[in-house]
N, C-alpha and C. Protein backbone atom coordinates (compact mmCIF):
# COMPACT_ATOMS: atom_id res chain seq x y z
N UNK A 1 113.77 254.92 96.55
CA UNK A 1 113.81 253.72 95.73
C UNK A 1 114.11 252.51 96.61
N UNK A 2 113.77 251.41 96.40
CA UNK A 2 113.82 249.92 96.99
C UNK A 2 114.97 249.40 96.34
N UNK A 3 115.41 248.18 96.94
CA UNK A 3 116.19 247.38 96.31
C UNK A 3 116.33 247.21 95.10
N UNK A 4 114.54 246.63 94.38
CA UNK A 4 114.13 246.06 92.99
C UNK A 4 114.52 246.97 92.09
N UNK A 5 114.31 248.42 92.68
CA UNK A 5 114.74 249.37 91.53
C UNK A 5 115.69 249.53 91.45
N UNK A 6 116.84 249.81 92.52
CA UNK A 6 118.04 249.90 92.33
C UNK A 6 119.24 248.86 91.50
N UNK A 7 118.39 247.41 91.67
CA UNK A 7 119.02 246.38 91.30
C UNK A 7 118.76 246.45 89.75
N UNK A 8 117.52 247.34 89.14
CA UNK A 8 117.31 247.37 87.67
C UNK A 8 118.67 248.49 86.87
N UNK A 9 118.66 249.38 87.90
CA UNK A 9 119.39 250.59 87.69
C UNK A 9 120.73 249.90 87.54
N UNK A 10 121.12 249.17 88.63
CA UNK A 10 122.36 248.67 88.43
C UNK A 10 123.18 247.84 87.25
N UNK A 11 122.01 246.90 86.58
CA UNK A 11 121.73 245.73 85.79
C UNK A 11 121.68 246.59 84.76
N UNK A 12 121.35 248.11 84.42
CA UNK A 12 120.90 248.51 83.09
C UNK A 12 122.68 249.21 83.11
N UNK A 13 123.30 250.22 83.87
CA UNK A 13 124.67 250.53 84.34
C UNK A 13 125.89 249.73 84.14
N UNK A 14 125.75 248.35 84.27
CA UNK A 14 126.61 247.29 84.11
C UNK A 14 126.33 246.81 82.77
N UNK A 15 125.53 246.76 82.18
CA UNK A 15 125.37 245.96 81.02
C UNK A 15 125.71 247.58 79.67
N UNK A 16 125.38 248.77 79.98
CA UNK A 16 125.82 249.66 79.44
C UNK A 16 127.67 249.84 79.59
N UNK A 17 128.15 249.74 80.09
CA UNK A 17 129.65 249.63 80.24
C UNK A 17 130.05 248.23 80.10
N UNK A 18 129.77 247.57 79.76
CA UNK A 18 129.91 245.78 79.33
C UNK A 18 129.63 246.06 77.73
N UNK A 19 128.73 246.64 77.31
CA UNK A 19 128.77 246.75 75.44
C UNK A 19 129.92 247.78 75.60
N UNK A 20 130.25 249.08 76.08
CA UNK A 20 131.45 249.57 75.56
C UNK A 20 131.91 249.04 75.79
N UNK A 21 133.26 248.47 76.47
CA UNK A 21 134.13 247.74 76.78
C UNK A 21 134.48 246.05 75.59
N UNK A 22 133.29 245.85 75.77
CA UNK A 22 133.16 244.78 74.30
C UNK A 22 133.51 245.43 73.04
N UNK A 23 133.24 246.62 72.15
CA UNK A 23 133.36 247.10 71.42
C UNK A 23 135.05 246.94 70.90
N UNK A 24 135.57 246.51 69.62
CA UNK A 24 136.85 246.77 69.10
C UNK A 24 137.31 248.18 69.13
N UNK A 25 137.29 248.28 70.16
CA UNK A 25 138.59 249.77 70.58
C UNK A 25 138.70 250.26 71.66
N UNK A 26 139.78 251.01 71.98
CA UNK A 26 140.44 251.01 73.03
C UNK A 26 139.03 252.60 73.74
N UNK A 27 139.14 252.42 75.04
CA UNK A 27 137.73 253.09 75.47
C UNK A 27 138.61 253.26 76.87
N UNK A 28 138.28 254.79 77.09
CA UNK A 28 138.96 255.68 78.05
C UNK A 28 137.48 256.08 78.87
N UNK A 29 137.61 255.66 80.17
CA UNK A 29 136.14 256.55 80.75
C UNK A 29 136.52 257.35 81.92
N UNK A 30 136.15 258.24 81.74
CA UNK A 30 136.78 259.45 83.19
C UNK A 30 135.69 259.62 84.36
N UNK A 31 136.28 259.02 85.69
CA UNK A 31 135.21 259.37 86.81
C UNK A 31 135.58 260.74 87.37
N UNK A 32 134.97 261.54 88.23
CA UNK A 32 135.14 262.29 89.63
C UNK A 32 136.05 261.79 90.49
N UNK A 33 136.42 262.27 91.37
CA UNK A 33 137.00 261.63 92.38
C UNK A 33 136.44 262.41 93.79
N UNK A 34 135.83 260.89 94.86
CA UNK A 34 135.93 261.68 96.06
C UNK A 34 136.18 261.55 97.03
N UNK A 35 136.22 262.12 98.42
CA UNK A 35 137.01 261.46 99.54
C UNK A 35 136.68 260.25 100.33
N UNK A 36 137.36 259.66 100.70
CA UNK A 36 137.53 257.94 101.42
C UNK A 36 136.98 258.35 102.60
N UNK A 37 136.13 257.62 103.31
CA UNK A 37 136.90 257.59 104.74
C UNK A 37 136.67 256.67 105.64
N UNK A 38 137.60 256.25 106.39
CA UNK A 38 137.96 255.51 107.68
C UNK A 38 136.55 254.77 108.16
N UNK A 39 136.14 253.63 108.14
CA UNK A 39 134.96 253.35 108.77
C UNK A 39 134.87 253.26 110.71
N UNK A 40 136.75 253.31 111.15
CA UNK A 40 137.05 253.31 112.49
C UNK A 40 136.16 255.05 113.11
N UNK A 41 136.37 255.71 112.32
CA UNK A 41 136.20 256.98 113.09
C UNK A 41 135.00 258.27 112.55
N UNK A 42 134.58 258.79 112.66
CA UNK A 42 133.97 259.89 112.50
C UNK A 42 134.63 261.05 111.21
N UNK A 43 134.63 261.09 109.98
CA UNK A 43 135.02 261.64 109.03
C UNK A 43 136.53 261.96 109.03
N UNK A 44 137.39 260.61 109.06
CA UNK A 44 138.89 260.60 109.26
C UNK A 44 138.99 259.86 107.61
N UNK A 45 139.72 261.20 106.98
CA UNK A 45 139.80 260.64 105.82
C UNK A 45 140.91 259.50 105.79
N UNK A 46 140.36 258.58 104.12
CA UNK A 46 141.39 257.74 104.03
C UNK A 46 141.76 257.47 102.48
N UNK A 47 141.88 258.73 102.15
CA UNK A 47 142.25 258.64 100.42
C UNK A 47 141.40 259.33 99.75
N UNK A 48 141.41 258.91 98.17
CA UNK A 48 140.63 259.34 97.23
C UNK A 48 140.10 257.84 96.56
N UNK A 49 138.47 258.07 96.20
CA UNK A 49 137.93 257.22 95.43
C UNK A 49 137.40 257.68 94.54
N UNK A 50 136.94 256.99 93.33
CA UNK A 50 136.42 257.27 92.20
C UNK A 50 134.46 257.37 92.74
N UNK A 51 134.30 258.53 92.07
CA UNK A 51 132.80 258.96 92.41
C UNK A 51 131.67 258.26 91.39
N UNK A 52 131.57 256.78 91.49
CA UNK A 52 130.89 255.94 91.06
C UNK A 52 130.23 254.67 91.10
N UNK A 53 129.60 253.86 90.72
CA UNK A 53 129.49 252.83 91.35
C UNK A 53 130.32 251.75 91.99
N UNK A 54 130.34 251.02 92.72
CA UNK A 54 131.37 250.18 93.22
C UNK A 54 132.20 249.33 92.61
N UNK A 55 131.18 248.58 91.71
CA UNK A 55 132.01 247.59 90.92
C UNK A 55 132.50 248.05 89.44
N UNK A 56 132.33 249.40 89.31
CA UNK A 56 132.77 250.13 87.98
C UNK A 56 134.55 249.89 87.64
N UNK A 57 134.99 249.91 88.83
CA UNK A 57 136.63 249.60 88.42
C UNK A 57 137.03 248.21 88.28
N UNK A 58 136.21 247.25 88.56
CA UNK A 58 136.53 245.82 88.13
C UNK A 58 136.34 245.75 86.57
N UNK A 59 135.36 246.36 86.12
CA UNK A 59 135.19 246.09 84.95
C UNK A 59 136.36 246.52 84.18
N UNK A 60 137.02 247.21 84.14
CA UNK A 60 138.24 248.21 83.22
C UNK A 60 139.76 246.95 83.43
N UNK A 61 140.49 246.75 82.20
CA UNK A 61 141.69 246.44 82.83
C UNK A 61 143.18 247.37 83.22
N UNK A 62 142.59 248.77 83.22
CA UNK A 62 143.93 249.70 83.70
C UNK A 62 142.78 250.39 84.40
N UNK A 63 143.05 250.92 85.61
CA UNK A 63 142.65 252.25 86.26
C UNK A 63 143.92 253.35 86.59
N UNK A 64 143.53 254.30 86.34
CA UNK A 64 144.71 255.48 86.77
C UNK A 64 144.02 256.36 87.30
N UNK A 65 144.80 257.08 87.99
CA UNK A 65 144.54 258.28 88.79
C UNK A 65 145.18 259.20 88.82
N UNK A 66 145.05 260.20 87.78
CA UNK A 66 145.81 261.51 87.36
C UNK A 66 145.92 261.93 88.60
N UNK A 67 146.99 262.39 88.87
CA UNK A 67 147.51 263.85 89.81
C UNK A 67 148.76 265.23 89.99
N UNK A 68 148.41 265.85 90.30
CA UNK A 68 149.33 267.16 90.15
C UNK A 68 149.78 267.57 91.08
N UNK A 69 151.06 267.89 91.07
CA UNK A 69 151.37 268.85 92.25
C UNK A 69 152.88 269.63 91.76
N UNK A 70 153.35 270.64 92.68
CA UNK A 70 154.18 271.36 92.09
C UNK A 70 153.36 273.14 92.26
N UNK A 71 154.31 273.84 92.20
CA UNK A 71 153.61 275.05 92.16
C UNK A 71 153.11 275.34 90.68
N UNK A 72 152.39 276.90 90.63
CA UNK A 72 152.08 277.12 89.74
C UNK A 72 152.77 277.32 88.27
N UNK A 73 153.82 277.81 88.21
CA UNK A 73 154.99 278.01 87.34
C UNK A 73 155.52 276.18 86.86
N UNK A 74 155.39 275.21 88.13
CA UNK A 74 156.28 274.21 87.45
C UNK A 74 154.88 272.94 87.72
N UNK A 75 154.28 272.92 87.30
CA UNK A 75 153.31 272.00 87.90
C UNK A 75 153.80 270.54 87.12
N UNK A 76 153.86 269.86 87.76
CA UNK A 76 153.89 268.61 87.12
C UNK A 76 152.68 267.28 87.24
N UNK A 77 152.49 266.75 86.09
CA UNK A 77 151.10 266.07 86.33
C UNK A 77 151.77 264.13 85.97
N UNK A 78 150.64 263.64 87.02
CA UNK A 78 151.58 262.46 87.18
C UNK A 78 150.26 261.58 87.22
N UNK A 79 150.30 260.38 86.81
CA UNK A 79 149.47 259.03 86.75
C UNK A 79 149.91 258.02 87.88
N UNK A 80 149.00 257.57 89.02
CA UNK A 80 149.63 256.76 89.67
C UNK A 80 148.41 255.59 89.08
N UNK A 81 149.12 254.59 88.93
CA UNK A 81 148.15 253.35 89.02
C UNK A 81 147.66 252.36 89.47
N UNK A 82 146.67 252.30 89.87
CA UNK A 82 145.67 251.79 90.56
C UNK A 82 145.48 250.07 90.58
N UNK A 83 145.20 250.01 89.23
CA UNK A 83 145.02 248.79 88.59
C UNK A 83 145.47 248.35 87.16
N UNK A 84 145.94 247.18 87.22
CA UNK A 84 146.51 247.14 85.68
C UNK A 84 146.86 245.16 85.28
N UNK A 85 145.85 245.04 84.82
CA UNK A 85 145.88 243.57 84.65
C UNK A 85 146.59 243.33 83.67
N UNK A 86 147.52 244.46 83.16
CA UNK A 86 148.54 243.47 82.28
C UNK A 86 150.16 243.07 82.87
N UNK A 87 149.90 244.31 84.55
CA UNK A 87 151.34 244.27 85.24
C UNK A 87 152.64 244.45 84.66
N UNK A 88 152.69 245.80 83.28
CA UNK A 88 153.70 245.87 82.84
C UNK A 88 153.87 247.74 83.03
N UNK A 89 152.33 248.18 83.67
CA UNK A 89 152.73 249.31 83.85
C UNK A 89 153.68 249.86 85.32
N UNK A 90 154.34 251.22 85.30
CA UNK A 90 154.73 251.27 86.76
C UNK A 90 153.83 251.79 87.47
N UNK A 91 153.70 251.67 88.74
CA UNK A 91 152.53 252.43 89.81
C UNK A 91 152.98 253.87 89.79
N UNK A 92 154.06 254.51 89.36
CA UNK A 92 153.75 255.88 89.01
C UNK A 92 154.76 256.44 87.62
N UNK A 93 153.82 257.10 86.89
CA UNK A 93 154.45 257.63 85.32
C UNK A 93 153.78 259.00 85.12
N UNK A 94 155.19 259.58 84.51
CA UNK A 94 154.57 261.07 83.80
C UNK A 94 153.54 260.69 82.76
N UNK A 95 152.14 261.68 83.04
CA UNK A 95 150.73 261.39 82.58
C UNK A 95 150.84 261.33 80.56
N UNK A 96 152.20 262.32 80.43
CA UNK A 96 152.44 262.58 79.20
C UNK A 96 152.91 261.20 78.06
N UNK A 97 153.50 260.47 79.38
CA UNK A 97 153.85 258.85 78.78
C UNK A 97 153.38 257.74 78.62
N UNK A 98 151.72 258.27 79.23
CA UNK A 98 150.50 257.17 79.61
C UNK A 98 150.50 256.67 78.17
N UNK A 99 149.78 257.43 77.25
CA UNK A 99 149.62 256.75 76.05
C UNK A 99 150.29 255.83 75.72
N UNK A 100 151.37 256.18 75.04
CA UNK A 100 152.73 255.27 74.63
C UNK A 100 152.55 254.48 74.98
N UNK A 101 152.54 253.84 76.47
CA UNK A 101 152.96 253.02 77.50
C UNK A 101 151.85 251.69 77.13
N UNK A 102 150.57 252.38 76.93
CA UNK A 102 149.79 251.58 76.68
C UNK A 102 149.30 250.86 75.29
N UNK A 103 150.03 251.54 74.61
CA UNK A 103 150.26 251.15 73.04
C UNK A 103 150.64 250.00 72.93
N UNK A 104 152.07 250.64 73.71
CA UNK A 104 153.16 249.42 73.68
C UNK A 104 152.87 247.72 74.22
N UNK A 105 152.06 247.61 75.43
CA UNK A 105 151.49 246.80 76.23
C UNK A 105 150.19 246.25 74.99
N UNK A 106 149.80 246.50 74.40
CA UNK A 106 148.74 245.88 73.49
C UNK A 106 149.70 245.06 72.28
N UNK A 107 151.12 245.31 71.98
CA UNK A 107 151.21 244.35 70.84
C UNK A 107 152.07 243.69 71.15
């Protein structure tokens, strides 16, 4: 594919997540996640990114990034956050308190 097409693909992608997001209600979208890496070196990772288009996380005003760790018996699952244009969430919360949290921040 060329530019022209990609730039249609993009334009049809953005304007499809621009009507959800417009829509009266609250709209949860779940990416992949995949590995970062280092543009200094030869496959030196540098994190985790969301497996999607680039400008997909501007559009959203919270991004989170579920994660787990803990053994098997005690696993604990945790939200760190990414982005949050209302700046009332913390950069890390039990995933179980996400909701609430964001309830609360809307009224």
């Amino acid at each position: 594919m060329g530019p022209r097409e990609w730039s249609q693909i993009k334009s049809s992608y953005r304007n499809f997540l621009t009507s959800l997001i417009d829509l009266p209600l609250h709209i949860v979208c779940c990416a992949r996640e995949k590995q970062k890496y280092k543009e200094t070196g030869f496959m030196i990772s540098d994190g985790n990114a969301p497996d999607c288009e680039k400008s997909t996380e501007y559009l959203f005003d919270v991004v989170l990034q579920l994660t787990t760790y803990g053994d098997r018996e005690k696993k604990i699952y945790e939200s760190v956050t990414t982005k949050d244009r209302s700046g009332k969430l913390p950069a890390i919360v039990e995933t179980d308190k996400v909701a609430a949290m964001l309830l609360d921040i809307q009224e």
